[in-house]
C-alpha atoms as a PDB file:
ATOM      1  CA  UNK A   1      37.761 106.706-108.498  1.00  0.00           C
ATOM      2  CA  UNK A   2      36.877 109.717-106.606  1.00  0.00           C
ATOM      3  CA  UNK A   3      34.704 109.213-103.480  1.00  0.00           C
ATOM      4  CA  UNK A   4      31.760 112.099-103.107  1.00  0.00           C
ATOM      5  CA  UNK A   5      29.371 112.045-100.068  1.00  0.00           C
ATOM      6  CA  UNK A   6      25.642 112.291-100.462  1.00  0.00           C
ATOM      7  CA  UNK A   7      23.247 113.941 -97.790  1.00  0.00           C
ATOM      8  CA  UNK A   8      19.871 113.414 -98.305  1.00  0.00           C
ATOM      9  CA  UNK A   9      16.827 113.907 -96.475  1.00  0.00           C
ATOM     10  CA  UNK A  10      13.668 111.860 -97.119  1.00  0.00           C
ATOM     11  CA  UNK A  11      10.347 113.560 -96.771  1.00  0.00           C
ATOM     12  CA  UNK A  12       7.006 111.224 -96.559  1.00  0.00           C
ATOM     13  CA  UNK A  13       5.727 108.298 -94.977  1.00  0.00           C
ATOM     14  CA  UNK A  14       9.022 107.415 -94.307  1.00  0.00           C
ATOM     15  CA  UNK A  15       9.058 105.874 -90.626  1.00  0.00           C
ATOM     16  CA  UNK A  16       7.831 103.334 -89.444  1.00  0.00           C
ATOM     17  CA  UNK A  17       7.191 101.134 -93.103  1.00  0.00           C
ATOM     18  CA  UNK A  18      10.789  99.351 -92.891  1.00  0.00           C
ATOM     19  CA  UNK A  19      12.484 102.496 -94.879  1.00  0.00           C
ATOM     20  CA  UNK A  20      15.930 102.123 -93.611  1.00  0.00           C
ATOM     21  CA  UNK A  21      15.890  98.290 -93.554  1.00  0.00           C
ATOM     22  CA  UNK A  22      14.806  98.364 -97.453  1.00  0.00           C
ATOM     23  CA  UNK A  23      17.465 100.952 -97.937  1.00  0.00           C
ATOM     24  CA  UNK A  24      20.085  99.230 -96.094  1.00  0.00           C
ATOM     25  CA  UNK A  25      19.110  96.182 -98.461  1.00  0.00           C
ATOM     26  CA  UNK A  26      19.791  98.109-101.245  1.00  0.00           C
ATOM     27  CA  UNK A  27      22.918  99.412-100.243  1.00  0.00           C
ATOM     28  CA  UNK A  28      25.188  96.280 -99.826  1.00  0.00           C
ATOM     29  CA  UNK A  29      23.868  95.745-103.649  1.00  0.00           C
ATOM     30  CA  UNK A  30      26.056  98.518-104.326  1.00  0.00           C
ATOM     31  CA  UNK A  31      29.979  99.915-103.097  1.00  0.00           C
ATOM     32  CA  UNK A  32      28.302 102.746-101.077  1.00  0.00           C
ATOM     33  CA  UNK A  33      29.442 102.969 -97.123  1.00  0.00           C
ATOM     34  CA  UNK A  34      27.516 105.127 -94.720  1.00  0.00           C
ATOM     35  CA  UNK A  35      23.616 104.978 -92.828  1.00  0.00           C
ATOM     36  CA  UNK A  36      20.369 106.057 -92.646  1.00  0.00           C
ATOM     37  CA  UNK A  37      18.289 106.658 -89.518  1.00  0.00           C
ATOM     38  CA  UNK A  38      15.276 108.228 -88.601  1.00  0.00           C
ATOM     39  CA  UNK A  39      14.859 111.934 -87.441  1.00  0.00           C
ATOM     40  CA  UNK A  40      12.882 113.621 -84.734  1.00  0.00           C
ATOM     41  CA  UNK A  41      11.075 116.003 -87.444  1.00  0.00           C
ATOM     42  CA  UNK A  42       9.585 112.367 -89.194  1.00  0.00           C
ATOM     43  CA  UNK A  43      11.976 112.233 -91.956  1.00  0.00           C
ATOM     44  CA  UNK A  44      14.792 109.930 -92.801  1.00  0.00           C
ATOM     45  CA  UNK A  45      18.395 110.502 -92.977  1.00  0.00           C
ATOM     46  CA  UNK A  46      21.013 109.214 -95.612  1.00  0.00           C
ATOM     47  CA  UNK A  47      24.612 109.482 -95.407  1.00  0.00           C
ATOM     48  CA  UNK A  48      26.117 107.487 -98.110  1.00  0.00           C
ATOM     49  CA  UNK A  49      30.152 108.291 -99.800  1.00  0.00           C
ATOM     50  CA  UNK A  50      31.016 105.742-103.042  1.00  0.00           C
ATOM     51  CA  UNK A  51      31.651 107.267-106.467  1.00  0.00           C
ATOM     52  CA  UNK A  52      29.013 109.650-107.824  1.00  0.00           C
ATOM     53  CA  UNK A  53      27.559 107.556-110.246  1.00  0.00           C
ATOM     54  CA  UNK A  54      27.390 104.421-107.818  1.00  0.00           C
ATOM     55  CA  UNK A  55      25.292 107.176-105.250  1.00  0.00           C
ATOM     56  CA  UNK A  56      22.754 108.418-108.073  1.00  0.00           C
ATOM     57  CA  UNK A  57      22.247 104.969-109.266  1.00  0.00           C
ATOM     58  CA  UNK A  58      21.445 104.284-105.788  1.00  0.00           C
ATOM     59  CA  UNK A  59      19.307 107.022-105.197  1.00  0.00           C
ATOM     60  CA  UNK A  60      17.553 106.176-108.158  1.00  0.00           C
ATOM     61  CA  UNK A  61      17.332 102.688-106.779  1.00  0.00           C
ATOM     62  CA  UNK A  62      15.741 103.699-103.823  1.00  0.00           C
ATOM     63  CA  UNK A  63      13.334 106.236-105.741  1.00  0.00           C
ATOM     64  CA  UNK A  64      12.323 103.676-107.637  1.00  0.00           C
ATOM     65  CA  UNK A  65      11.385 100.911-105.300  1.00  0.00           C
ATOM     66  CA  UNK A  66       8.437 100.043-103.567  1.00  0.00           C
ATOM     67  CA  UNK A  67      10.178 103.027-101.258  1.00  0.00           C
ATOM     68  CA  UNK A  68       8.813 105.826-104.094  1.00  0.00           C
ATOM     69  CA  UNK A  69       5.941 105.652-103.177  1.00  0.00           C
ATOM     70  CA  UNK A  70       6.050 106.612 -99.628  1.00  0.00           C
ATOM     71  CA  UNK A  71       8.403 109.296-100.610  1.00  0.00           C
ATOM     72  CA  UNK A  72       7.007 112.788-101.174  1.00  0.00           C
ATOM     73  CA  UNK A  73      10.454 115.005-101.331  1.00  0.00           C
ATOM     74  CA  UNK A  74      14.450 114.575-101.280  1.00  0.00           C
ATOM     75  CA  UNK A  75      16.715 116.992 -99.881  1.00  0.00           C
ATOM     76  CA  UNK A  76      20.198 116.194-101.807  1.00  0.00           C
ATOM     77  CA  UNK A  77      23.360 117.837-100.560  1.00  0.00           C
ATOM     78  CA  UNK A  78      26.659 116.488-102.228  1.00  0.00           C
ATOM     79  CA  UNK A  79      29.966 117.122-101.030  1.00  0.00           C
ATOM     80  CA  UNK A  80      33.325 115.280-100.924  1.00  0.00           C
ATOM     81  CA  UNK A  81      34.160 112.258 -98.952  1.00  0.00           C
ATOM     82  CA  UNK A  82      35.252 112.276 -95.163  1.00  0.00           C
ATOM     83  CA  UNK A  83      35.836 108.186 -95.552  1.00  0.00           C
ATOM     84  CA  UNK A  84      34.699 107.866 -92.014  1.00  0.00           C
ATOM     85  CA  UNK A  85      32.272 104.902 -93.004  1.00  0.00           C
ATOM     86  CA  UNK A  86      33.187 101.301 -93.559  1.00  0.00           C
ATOM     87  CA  UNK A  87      30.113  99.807 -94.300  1.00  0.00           C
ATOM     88  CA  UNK A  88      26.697 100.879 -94.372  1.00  0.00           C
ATOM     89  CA  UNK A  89      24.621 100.817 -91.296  1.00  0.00           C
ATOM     90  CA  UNK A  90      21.151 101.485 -90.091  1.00  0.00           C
ATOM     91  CA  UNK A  91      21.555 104.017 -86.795  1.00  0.00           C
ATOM     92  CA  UNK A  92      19.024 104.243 -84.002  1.00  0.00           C
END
């Protein structure tokens, strides 16, 4: 299995409404290591490396649940792995 990263950028109501506790939540569902944390412009930040298809499924996941709705754009950026994560975190 070849390990991809995913960048992505949440753009909403995104702080502030338990987004990157949810999200964390739905990442140890899956074999995806990385974080998310909150940004100074009011978005949310996702750094997540697994294979692809385990990082659209949970992007879909997270597009999908009660999070969608709070969501008004994603900035996706894909590139390959730097394997710097062991587990996925929420940052601060």
């Amino acid at each position: 299995m070849k390990k991809v990263r995913l960048t992505a950028v949440f753009h909403g109501t995104v702080q502030g409404v338990g987004f990157r506790y949810s999200t964390q939540r739905l990442a140890v569902r899956r074999p995806v290591d990385g974080f998310v944390e909150n940004e100074d412009t009011g978005t949310v930040l996702l750094v997540a490396e697994g294979a692809e298809t385990e990082l659209k499924a949970f992007l879909d996941t997270i597009k999908t649940s009660r999070l969608g709705r709070l969501i008004k754009r994603v900035e996706e950026s894909w590139g390959p792995a730097t394997n710097d994560y062991k587990s996925f975190d929420i940052r601060y």
